[in-house]
C-alpha atoms as a PDB file:
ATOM      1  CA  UNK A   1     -52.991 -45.746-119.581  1.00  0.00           C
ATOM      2  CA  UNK A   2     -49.845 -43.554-119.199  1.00  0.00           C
ATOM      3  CA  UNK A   3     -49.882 -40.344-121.053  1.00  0.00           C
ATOM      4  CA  UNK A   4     -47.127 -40.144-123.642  1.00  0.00           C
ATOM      5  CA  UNK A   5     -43.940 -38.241-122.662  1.00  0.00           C
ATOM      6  CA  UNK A   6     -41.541 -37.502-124.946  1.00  0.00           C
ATOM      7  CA  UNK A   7     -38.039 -36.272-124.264  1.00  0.00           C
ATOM      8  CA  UNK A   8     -37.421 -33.760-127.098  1.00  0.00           C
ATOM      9  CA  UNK A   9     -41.024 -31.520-126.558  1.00  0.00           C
ATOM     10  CA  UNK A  10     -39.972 -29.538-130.184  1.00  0.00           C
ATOM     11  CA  UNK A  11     -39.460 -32.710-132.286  1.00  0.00           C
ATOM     12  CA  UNK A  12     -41.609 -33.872-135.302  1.00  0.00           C
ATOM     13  CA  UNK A  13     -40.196 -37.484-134.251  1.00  0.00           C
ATOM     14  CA  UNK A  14     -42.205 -40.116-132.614  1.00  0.00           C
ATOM     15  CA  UNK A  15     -41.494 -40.848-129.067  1.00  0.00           C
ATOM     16  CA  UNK A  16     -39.729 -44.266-130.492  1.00  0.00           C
ATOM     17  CA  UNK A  17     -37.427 -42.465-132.196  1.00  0.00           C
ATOM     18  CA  UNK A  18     -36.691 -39.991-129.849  1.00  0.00           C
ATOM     19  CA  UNK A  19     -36.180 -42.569-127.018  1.00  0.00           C
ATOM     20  CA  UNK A  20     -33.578 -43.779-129.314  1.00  0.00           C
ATOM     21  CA  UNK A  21     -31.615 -40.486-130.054  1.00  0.00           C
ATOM     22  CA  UNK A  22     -31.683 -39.799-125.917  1.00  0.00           C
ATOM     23  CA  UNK A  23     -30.085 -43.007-124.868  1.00  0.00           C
ATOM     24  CA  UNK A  24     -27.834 -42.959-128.047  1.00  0.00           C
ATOM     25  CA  UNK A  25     -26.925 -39.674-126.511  1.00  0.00           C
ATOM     26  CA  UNK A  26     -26.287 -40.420-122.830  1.00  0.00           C
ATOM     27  CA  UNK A  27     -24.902 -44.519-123.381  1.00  0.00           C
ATOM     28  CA  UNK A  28     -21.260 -43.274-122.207  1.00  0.00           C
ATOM     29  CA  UNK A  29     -22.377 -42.229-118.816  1.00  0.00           C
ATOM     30  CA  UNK A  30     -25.581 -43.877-118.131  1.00  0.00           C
ATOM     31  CA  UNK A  31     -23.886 -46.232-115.580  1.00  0.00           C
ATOM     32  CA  UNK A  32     -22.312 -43.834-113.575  1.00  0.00           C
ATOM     33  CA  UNK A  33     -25.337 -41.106-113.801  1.00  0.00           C
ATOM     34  CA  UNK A  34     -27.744 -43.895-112.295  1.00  0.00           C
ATOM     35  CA  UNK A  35     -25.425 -45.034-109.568  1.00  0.00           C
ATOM     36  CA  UNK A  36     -25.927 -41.435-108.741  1.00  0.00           C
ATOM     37  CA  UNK A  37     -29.074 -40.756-109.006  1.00  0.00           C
ATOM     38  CA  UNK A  38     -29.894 -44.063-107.494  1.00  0.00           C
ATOM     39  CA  UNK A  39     -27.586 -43.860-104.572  1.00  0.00           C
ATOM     40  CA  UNK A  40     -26.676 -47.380-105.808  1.00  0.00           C
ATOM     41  CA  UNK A  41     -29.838 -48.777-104.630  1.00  0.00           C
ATOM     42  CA  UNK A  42     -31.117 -50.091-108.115  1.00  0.00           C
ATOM     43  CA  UNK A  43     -28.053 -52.560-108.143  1.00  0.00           C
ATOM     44  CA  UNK A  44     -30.084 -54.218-104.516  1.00  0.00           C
ATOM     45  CA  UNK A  45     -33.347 -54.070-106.713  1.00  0.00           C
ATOM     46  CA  UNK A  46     -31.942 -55.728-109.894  1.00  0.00           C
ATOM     47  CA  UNK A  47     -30.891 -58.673-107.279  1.00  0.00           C
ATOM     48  CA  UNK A  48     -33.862 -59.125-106.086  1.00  0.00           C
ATOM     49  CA  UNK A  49     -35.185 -59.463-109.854  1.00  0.00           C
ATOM     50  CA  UNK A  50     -32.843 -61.954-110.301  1.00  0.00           C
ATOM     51  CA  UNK A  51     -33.319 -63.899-107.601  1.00  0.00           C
ATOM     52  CA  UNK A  52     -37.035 -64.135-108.966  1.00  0.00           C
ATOM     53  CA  UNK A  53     -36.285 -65.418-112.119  1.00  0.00           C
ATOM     54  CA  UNK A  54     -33.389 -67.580-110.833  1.00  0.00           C
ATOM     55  CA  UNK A  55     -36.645 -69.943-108.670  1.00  0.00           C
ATOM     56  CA  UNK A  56     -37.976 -71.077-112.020  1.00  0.00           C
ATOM     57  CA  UNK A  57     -35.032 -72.384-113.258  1.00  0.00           C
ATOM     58  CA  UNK A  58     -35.417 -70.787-116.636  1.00  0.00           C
ATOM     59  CA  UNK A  59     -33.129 -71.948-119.449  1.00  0.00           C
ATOM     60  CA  UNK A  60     -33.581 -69.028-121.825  1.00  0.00           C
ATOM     61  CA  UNK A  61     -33.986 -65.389-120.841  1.00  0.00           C
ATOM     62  CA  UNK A  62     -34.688 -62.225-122.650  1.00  0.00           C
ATOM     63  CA  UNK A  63     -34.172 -59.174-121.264  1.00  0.00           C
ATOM     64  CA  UNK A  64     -36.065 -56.136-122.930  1.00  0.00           C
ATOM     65  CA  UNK A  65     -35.023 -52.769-123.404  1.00  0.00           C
ATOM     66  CA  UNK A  66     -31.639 -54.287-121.609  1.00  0.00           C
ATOM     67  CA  UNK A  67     -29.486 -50.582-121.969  1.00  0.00           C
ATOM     68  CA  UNK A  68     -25.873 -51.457-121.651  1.00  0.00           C
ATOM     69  CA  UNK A  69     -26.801 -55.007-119.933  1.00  0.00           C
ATOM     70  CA  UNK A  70     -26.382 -54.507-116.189  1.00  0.00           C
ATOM     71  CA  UNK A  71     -29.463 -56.829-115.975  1.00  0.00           C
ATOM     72  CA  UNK A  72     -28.210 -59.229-118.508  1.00  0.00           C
ATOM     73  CA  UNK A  73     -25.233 -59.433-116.496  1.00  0.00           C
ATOM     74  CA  UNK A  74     -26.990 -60.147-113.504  1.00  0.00           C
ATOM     75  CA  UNK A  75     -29.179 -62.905-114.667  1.00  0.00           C
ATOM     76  CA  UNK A  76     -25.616 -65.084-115.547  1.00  0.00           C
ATOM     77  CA  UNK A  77     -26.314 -66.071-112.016  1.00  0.00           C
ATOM     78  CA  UNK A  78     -29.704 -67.884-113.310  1.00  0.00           C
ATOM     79  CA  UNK A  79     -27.675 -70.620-114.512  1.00  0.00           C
ATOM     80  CA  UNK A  80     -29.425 -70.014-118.102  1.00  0.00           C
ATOM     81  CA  UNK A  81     -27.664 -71.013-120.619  1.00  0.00           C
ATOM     82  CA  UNK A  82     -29.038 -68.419-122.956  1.00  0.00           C
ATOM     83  CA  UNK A  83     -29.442 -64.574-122.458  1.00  0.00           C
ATOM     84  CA  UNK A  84     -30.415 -61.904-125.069  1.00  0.00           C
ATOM     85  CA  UNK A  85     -30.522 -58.529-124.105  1.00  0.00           C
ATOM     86  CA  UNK A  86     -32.625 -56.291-126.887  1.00  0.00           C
ATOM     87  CA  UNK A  87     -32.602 -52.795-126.655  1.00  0.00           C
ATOM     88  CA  UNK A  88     -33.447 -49.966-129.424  1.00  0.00           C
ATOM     89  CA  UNK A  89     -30.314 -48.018-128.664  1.00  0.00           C
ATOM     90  CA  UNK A  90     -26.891 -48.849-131.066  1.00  0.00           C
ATOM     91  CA  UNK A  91     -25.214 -47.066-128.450  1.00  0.00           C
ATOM     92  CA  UNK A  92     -26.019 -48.186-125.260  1.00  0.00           C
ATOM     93  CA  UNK A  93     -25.830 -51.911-126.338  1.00  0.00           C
ATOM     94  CA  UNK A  94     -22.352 -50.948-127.649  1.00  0.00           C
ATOM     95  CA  UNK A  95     -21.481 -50.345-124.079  1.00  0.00           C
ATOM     96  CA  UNK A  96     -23.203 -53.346-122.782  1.00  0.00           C
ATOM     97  CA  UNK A  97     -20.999 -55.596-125.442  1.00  0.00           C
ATOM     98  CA  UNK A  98     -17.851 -53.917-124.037  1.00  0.00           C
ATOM     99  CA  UNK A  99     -19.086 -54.788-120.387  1.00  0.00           C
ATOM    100  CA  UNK A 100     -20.039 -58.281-121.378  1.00  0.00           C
ATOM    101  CA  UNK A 101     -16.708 -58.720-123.289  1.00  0.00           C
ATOM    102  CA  UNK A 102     -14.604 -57.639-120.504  1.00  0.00           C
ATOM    103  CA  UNK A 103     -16.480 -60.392-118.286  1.00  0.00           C
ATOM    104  CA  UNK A 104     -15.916 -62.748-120.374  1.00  0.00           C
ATOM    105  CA  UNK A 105     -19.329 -63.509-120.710  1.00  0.00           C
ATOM    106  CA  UNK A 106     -19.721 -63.474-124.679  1.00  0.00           C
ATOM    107  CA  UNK A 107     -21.040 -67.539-124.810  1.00  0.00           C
ATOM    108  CA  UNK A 108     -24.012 -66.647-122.648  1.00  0.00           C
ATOM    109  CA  UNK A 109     -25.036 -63.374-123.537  1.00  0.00           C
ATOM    110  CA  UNK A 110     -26.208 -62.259-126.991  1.00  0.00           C
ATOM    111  CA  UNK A 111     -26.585 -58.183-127.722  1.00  0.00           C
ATOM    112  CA  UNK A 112     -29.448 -57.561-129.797  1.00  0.00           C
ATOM    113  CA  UNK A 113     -30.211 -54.238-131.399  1.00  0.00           C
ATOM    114  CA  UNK A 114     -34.388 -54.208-131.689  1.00  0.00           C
ATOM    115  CA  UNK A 115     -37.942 -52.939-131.008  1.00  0.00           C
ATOM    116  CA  UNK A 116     -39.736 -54.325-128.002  1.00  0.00           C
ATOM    117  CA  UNK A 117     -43.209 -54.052-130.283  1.00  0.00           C
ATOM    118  CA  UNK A 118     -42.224 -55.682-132.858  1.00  0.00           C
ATOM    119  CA  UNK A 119     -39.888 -58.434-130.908  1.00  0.00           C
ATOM    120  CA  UNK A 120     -37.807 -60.599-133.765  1.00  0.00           C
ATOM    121  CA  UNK A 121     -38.712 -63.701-131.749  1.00  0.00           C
ATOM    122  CA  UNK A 122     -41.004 -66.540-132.412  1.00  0.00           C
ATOM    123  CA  UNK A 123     -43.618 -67.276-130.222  1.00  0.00           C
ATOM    124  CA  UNK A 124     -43.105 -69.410-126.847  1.00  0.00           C
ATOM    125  CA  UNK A 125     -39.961 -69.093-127.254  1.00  0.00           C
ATOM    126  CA  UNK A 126     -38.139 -67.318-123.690  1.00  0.00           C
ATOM    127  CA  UNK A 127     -39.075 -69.234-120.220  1.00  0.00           C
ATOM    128  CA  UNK A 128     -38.101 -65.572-118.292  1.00  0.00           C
ATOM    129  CA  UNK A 129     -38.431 -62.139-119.743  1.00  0.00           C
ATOM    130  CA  UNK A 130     -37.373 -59.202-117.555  1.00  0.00           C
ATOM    131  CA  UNK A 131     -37.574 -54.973-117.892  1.00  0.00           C
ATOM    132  CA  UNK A 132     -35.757 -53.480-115.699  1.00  0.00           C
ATOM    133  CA  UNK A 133     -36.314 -49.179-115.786  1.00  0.00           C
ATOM    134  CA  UNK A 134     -37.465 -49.438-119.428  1.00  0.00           C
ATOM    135  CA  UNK A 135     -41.140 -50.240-119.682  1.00  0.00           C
ATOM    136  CA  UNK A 136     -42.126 -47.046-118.910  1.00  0.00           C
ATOM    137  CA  UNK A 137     -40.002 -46.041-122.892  1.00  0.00           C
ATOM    138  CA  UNK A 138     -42.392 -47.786-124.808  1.00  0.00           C
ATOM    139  CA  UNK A 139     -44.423 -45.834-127.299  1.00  0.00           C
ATOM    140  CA  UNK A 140     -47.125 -48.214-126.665  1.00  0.00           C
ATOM    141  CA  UNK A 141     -47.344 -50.172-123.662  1.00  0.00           C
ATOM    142  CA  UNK A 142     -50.357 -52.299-124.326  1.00  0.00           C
ATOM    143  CA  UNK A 143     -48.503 -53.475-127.409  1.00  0.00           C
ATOM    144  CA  UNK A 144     -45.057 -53.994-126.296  1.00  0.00           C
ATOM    145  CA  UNK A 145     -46.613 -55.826-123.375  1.00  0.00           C
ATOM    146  CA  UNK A 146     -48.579 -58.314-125.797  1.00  0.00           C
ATOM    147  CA  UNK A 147     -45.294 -58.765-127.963  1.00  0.00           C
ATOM    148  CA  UNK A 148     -43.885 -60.013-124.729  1.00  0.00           C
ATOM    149  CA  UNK A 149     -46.715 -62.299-123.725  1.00  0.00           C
ATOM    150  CA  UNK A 150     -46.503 -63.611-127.268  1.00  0.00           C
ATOM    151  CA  UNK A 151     -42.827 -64.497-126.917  1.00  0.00           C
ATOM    152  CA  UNK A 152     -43.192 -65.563-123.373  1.00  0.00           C
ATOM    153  CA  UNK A 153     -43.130 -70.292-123.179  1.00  0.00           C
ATOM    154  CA  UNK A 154     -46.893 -71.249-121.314  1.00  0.00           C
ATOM    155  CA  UNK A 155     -46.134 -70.963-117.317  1.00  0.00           C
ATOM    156  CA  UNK A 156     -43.211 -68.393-118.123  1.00  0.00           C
ATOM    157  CA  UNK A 157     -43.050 -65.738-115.806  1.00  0.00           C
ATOM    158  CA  UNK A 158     -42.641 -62.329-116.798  1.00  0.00           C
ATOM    159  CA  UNK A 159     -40.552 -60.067-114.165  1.00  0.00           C
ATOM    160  CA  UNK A 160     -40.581 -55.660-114.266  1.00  0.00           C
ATOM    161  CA  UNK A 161     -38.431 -53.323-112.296  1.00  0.00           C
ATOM    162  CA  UNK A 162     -39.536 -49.864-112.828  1.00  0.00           C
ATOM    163  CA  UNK A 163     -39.982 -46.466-110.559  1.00  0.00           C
ATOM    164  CA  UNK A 164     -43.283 -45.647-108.956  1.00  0.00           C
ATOM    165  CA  UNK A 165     -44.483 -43.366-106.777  1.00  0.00           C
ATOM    166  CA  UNK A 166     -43.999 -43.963-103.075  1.00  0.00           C
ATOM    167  CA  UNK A 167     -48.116 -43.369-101.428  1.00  0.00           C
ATOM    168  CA  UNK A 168     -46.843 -42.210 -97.442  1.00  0.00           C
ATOM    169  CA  UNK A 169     -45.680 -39.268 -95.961  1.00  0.00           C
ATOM    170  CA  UNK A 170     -43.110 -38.011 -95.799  1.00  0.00           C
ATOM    171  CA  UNK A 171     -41.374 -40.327 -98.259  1.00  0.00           C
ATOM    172  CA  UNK A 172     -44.492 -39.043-100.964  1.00  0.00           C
ATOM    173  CA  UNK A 173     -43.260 -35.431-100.835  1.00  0.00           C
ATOM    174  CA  UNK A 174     -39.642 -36.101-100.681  1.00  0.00           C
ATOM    175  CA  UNK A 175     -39.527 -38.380-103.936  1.00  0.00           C
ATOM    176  CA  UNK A 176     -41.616 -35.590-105.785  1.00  0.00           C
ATOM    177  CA  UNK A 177     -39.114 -33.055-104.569  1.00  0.00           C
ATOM    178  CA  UNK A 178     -36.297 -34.867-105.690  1.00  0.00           C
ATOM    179  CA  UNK A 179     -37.622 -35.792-109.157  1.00  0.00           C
ATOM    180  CA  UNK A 180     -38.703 -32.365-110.068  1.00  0.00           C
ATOM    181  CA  UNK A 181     -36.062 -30.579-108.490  1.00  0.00           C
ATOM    182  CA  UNK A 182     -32.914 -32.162-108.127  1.00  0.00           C
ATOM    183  CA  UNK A 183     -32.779 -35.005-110.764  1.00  0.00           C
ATOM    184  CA  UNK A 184     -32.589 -32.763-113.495  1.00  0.00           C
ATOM    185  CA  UNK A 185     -30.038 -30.220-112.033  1.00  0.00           C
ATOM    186  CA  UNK A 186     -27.758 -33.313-111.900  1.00  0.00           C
ATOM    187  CA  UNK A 187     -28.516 -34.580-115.489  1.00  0.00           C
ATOM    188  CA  UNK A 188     -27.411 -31.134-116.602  1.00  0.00           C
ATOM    189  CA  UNK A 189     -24.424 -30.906-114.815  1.00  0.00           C
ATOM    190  CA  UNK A 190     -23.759 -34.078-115.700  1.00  0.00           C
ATOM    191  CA  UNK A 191     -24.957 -35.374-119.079  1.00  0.00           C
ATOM    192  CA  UNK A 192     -24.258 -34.204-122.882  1.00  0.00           C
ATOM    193  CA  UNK A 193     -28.275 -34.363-122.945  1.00  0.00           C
ATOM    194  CA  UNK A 194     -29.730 -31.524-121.264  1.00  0.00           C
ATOM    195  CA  UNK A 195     -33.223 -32.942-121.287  1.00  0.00           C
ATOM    196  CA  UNK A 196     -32.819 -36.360-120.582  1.00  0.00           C
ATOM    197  CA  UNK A 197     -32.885 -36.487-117.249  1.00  0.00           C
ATOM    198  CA  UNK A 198     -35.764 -34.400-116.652  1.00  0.00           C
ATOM    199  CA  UNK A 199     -37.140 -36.647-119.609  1.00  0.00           C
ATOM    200  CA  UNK A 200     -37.100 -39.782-117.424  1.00  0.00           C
ATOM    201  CA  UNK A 201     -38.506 -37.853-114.200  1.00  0.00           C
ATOM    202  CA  UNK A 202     -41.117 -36.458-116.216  1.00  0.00           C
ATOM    203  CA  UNK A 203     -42.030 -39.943-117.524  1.00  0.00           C
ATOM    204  CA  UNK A 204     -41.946 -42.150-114.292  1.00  0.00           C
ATOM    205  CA  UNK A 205     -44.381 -39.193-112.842  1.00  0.00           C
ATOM    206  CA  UNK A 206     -47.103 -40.432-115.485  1.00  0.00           C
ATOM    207  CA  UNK A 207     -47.076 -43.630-115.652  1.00  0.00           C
ATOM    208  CA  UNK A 208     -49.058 -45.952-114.488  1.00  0.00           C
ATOM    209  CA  UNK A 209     -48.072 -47.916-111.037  1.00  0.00           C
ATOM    210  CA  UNK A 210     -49.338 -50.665-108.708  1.00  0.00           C
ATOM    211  CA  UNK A 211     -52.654 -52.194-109.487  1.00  0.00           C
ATOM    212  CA  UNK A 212     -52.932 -49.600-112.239  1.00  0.00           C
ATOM    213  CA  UNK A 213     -50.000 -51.965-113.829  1.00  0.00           C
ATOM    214  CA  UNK A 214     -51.392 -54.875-112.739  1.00  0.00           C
ATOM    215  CA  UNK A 215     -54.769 -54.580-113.967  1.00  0.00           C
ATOM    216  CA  UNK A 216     -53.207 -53.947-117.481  1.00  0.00           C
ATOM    217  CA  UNK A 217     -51.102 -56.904-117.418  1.00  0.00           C
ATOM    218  CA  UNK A 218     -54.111 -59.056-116.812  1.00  0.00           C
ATOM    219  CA  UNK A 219     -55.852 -57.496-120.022  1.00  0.00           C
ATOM    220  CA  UNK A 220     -53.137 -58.471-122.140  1.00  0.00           C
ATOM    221  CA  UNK A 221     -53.492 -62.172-120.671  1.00  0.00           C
ATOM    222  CA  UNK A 222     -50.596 -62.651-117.770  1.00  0.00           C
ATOM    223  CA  UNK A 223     -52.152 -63.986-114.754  1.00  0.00           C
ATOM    224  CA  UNK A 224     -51.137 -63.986-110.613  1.00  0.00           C
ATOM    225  CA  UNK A 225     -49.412 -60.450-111.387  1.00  0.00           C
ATOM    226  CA  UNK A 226     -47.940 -58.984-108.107  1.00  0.00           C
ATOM    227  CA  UNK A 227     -46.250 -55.377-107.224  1.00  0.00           C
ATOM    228  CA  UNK A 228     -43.435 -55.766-104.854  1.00  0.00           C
ATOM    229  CA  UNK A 229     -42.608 -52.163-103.768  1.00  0.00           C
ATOM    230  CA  UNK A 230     -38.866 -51.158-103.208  1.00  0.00           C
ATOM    231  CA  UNK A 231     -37.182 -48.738-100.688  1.00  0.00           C
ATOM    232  CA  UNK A 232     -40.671 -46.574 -99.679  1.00  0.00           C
ATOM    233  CA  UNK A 233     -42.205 -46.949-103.209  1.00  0.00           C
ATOM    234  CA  UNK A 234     -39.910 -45.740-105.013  1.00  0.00           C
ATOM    235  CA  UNK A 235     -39.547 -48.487-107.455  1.00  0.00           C
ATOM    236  CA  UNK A 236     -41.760 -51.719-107.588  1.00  0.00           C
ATOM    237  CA  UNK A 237     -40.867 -54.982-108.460  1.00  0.00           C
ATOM    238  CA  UNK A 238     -43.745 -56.700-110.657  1.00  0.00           C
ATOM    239  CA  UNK A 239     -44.005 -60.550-111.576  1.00  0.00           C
ATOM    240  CA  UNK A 240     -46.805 -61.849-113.814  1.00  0.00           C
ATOM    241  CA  UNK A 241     -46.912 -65.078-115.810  1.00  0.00           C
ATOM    242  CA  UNK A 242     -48.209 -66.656-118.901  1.00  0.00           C
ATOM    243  CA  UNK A 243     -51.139 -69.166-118.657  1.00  0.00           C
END
């Protein structure tokens, strides 16, 4: 199990809570800061998570923690007719409406402001649910995982996009450097929130990866779960399904 990083080390708030006040804080330039930090590789990786989804035909996706929708967007190319992006953070989604607005893209994709642990969804109810760089935010994984499994129709599949931590030299040392090191100086030279950025590096350092992930997806029920690593490990592409 991943230990619990907050971002705000001082606060009396939950990690929930303070999840919500960081990306509140940062929506406005979230975009552009991970096109950055990425060097515009997560936009190849969020491709290749659609192009998962897009094989089983699915009808109705959710997207969890969906930040200002760049993932939503992406999955348009599904075909679904139905798309509902859920995120904790007002301000981020308020972004993601603008984006989906100016696309024109308001019939197909629904904003929704909620918890991924307590999901406002009856069960069997999504054929595709996707996280893409947010799984790693939830106060408690085991739980938010089982609210998705719940949601999840029988033979769904269940798609993740999250950083890991690449396992050869020299591509090991070089992603450690850059996490520690230079991610942060950029969020502070960058960002209105000093500590988010070192919040997020901090986070994906700690949590669990590969078959660590795997083996908890099985626990909560998912079955035939895989870890496709990206670009030298430095993100990995997981797809599970529901029995």
């Amino acid at each position: 199990m991943s230990t619990n990083v907050k971002p705000y080390k001082n606060s009396d708030l939950s990690k929930k809570e303070q999840v919500t006040k960081m990306f509140d804080a940062i929506s406005n330039e979230y975009d552009g800061l991970n096109r950055v930090i990425s060097f515009g590789i997560d936009v190849k990786w969020r491709k290749k998570v659609v192009a998962i989804v897009a094989k089983q035909h699915p009808d109705i996706i959710l997207d969890i923690a969906t930040g200002t929708g760049d993932l939503a967007i992406n999955l348009t190319k599904t075909k679904a007719s139905k798309i509902i992006g859920l995120d904790i953070s007002e301000g981020m989604l308020d972004v993601g409406s603008r984006k989906i607005a100016k696309k024109k893209l308001g019939n197909t994709i629904e904003m929704v402001l909620g918890d991924s642990e307590n999901l406002p969804f009856k069960d069997n109810t999504f054929d595709a649910i996707t996280v893409a760089f947010g799984i790693r935010n939830f106060e408690n994984l085991e739980k938010g995982l089982s609210e998705i499994f719940r949601v999840l129709k029988p033979n769904g599949i269940f798609v993740i996009l999250e950083t890991s931590i690449p396992k050869k030299t020299p591509f090991k040392q070089g992603y450690k450097f850059y996490t520690k090191e230079i991610l942060p100086i950029i969020g502070k030279l960058f960002s209105r929130d000093k500590v988010a950025y070192s919040y997020l590096s901090e986070s994906a350092s700690v949590f669990p990866y590969g078959e660590t992930l795997n083996n908890i997806l099985h626990k909560i029920g998912f079955i035939n779960a895989k870890a496709l690593p990206q670009t030298f490990g430095v993100a990995t592409i997981y797809k599970a399904a529901k029995p």
